[in-house]
Structure formats: C-alpha cells, structure tokens
Protein backbone atom coordinates (compact mmCIF):
# COMPACT_ATOMS: atom_id res chain seq x y z
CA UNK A 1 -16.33 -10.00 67.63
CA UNK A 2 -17.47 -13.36 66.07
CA UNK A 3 -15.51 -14.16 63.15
CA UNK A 4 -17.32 -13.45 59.66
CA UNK A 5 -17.39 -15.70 56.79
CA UNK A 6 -16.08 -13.88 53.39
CA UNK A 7 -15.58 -10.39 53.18
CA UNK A 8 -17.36 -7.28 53.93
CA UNK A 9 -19.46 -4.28 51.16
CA UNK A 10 -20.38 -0.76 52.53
CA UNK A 11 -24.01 0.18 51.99
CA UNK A 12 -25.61 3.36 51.19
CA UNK A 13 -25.77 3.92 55.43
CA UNK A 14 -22.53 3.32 55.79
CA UNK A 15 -23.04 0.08 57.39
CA UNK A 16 -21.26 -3.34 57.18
CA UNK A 17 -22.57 -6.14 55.51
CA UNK A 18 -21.33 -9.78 54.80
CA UNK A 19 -22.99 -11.03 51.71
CA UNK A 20 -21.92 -14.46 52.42
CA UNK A 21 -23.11 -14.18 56.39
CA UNK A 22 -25.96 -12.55 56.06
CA UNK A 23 -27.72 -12.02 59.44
CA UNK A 24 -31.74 -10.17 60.14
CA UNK A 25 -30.18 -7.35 62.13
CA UNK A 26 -27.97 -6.05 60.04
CA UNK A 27 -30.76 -5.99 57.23
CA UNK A 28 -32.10 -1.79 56.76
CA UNK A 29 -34.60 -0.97 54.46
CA UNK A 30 -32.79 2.48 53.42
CA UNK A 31 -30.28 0.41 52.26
CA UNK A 32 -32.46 -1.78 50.16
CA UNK A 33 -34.38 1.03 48.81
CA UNK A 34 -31.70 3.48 48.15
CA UNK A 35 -29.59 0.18 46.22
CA UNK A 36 -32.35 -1.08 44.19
CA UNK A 37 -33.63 2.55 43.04
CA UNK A 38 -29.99 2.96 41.83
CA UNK A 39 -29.97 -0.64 40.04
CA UNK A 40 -31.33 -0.73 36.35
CA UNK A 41 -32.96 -3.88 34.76
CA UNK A 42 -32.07 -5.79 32.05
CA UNK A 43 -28.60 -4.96 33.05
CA UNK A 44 -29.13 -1.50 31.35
CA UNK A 45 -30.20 -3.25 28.13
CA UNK A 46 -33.33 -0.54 28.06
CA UNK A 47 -34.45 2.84 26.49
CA UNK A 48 -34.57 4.34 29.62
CA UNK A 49 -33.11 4.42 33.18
CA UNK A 50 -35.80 1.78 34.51
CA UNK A 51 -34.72 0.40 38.35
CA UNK A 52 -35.82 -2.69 40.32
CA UNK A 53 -36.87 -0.78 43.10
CA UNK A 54 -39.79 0.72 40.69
CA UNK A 55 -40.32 -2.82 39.37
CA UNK A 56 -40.81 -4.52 42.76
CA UNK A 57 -42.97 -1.23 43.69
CA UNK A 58 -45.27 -1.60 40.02
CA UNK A 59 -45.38 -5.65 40.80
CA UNK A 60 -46.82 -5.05 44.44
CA UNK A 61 -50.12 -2.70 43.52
CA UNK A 62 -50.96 -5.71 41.06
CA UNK A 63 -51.05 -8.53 43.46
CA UNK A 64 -53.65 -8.94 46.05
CA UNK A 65 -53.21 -6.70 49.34
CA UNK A 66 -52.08 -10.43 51.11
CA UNK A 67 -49.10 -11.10 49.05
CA UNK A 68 -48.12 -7.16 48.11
CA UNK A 69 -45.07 -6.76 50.94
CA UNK A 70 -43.71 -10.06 49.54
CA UNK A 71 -44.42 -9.19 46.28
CA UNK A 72 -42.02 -5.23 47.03
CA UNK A 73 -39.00 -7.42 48.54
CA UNK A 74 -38.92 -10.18 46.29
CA UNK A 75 -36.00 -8.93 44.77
CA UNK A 76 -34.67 -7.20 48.22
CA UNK A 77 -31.81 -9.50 48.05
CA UNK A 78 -30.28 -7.70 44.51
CA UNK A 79 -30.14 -4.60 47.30
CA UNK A 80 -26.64 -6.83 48.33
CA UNK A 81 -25.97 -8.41 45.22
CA UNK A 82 -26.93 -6.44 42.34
CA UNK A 83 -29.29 -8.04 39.90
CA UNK A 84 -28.04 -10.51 37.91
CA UNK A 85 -29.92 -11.59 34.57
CA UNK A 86 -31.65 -14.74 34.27
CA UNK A 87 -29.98 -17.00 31.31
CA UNK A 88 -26.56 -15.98 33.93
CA UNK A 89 -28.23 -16.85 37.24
CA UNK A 90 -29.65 -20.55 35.88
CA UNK A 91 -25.58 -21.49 35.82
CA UNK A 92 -24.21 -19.97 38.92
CA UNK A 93 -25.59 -22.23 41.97
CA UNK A 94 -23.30 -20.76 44.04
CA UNK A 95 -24.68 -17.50 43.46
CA UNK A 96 -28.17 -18.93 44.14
CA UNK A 97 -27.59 -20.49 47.24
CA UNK A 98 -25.83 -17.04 48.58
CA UNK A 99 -29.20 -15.33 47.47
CA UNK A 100 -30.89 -17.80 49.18
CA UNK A 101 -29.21 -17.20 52.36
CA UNK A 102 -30.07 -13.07 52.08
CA UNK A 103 -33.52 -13.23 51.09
CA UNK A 104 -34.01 -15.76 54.52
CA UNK A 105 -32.08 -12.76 56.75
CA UNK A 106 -34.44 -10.19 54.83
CA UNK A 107 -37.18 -12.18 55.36
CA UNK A 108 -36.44 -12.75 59.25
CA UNK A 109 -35.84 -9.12 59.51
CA UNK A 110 -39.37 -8.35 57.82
CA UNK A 111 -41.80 -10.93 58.89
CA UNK A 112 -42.00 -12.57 55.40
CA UNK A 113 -42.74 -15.63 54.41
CA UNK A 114 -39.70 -18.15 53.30
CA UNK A 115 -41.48 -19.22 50.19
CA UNK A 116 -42.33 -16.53 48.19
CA UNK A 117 -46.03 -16.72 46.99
CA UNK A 118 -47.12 -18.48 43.58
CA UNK A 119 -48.93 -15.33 42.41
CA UNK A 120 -45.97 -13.52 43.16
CA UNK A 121 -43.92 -15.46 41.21
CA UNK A 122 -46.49 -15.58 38.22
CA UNK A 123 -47.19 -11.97 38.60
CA UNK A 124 -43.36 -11.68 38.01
CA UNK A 125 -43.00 -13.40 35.23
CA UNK A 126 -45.79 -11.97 33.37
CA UNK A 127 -44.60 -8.62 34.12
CA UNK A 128 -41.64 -9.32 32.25
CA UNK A 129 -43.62 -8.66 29.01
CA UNK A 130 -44.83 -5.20 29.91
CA UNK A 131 -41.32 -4.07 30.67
CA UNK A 132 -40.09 -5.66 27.46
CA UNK A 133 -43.10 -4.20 25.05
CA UNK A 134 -42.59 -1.08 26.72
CA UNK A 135 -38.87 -0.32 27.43
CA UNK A 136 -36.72 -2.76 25.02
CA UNK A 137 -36.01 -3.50 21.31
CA UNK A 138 -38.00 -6.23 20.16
CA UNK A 139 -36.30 -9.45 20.97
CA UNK A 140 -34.19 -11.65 18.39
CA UNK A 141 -36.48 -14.72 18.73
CA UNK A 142 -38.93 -15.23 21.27
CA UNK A 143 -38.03 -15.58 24.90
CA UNK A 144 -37.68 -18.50 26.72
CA UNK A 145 -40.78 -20.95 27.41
CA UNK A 146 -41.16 -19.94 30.97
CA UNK A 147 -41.40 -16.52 29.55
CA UNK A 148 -44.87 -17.02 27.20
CA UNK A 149 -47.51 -15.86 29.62
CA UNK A 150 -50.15 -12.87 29.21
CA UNK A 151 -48.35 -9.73 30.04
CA UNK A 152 -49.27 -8.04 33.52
CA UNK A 153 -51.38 -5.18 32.28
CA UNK A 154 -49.18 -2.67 34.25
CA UNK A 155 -47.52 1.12 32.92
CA UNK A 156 -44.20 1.79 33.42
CA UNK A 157 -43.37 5.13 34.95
CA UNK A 158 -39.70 5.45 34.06
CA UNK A 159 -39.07 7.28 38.35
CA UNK A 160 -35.85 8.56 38.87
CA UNK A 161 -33.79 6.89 41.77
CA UNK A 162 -34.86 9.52 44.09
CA UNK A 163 -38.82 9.05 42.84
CA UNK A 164 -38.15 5.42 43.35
CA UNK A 165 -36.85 5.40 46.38
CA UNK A 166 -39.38 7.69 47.80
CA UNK A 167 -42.26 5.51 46.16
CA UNK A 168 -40.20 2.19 47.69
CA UNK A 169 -40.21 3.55 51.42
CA UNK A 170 -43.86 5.18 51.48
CA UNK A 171 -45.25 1.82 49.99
CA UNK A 172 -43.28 -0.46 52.53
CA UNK A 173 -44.16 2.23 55.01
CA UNK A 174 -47.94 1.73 54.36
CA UNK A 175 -47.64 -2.26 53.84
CA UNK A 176 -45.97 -2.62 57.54
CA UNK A 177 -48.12 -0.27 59.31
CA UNK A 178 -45.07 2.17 59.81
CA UNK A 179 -43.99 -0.32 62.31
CA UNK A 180 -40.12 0.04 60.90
CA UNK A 181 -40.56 3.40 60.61
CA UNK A 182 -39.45 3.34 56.44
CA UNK A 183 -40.52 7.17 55.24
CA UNK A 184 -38.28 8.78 58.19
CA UNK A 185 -35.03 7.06 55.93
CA UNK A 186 -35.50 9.05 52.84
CA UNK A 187 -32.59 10.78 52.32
CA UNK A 188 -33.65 13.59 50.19
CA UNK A 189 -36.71 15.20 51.15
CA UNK A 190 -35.92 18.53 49.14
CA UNK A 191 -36.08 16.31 45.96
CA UNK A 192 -38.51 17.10 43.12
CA UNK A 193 -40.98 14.37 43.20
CA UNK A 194 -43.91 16.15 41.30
CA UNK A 195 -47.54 16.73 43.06
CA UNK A 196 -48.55 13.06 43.17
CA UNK A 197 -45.33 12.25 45.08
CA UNK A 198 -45.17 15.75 47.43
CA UNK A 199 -49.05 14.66 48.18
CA UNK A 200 -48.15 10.75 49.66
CA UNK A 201 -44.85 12.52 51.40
CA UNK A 202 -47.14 14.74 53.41
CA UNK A 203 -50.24 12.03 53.75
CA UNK A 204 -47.28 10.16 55.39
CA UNK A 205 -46.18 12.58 57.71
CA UNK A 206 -49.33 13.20 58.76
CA UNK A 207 -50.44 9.73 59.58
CA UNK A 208 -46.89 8.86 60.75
C-alpha cells in the first residue's frame, strides 16, 4: 500500500479516510450525508438542533436548477472536518488549504465544478440571516460587513438527523440522475419521516 500522508478518521461506513490525503475514490455520499445531518451550525450556538446537511439541502431549492448540486455539497467537505465557524476559519490557513484539498477530491468524485458558483456563494451568505432571525439570540452588534445582505427568503424546518439525511440523499439522488445510486444508502428506512418524507421515499423507489 502507498504510504499516506497524516493519519487516518473512521466514517459513518466504516471506511478509512485521510483528511490530509484526500483522494475521489474514497469520497461516499452516505458518509457525507449521514456526518453533516449529525453536525449542528453555529457550533450549537442555536435554539434548536439545526444541521448543515439541512442547510446545504434549504440553500440548493433556492438557487437555480444549474448551480443546485454545487450549491448541496458546498459544505461536503465539513462531512471530514466538522464545521468550523467563520471569525476561527479566517486565521487557520492551514485548515483552509486542507479543505481545499477535500472539496477538490469531492468534487472529482461528483463531477463538480472547482470554483464554486458566485450565486452560490451569495445565496450562502444571505442565508445566513434567515438562520440567524430564525434560530439565534439576536446578535451583540451587527455582524460582520460581508454579512449585511438581504436575507434568503427561506423557512427553516428544524429535520432531525435521520429527516436530514433522508432529505440529503433523495435530493442528491434526484440532482445526479440516480447515477450514484444515493437513496439505496439510507440507513434507516423504518425511521419516522412524516407523510411528506414517506411520499419522496416511495416516489424514489419507484423511479429508481
């Protein structure tokens, strides 16, 4: 076996991955959707349990239907490295350049572009304010200057883990054309999704 750089973290599969030798094929999207459904935003500093995998899921259904995969993995890399708030991330280039080097493997894996798209990236900031209006205290002072945009327009829905992992895999399933295959990974199918949820699972099946 070729030797690795750094060491090694289990994922939710059970498989091996080297954060700081990241490579396409040992990318899985149950991984990333079962790790970013568990990972809460805002480091936890919320009313409620509120997960990046439901974030990324919210941000995609408000971008065009061009940029909406991009738009669900922008923040596939936190699947690997947990999500990391920004005032913290502006000081740790190291960290950058290793989140860098996943997002490139995720987005070899994937078929996405390198760059991420400039309405992604405003469509990211601007949600920002709808999870802050809806789901925080109101701030000390205003937030930074990158921050002041219109909010998003979009309605939290507060899923569990399990409701957004589901919603993470059917939505990547339908963006890719099932051509990875995503619904098959969900690892609870005897979970209680509610009727909207139960109603995708089985449009999926059906079509899949």
């Amino acid at each position: 076996m070729t030797e690795r750089v750094g060491d090694w973290i289990q994922t939710f599969t059970g498989r091996q991955f080297w954060p700081l030798d990241p490579r396409p094929d040992e990318v899985h999207i149950a991984d990333i959707a079962h790790h970013l459904s568990m990972d809460c935003r805002y480091s936890g500093a919320v009313r409620r349990f509120y997960s990046v995998a439901e974030h990324s899921v919210l941000l995609a259904r408000a971008v065009s239907p061009r940029n909406r995969l991009a738009a669900l993995m922008h923040d596939a890399s936190e699947a690997y490295l947990r999500d990391m708030v920004r005032p913290l991330k502006r000081w740790m280039p190291e960290y950058r350049t290793v989140e860098a080097a996943v997002t490139l493997a995720i987005c070899a894996r994937f078929d996405l572009p390198a760059e991420l798209p400039a309405e992604v990236k405003e469509a990211d900031n601007r949600i920002l304010h709808d999870e802050r209006m809806q789901n925080m205290a109101p701030p000390p002072i205003p937030w930074s200057e990158e921050e002041q945009v219109e909010p998003l327009g979009v309605t939290l829905r507060f899923w569990t883990p399990t409701e957004a992992e589901f919603w993470f895999l059917t939505e990547f399933d339908h963006l890719t054309g099932g051509r990875f295959g995503a619904s098959t990974h969900f690892h609870n199918p005897g979970a209680n999704l509610g009727g909207a949820a139960m109603k995708a699972r089985a449009e999926t099946r059906r079509h899949g």
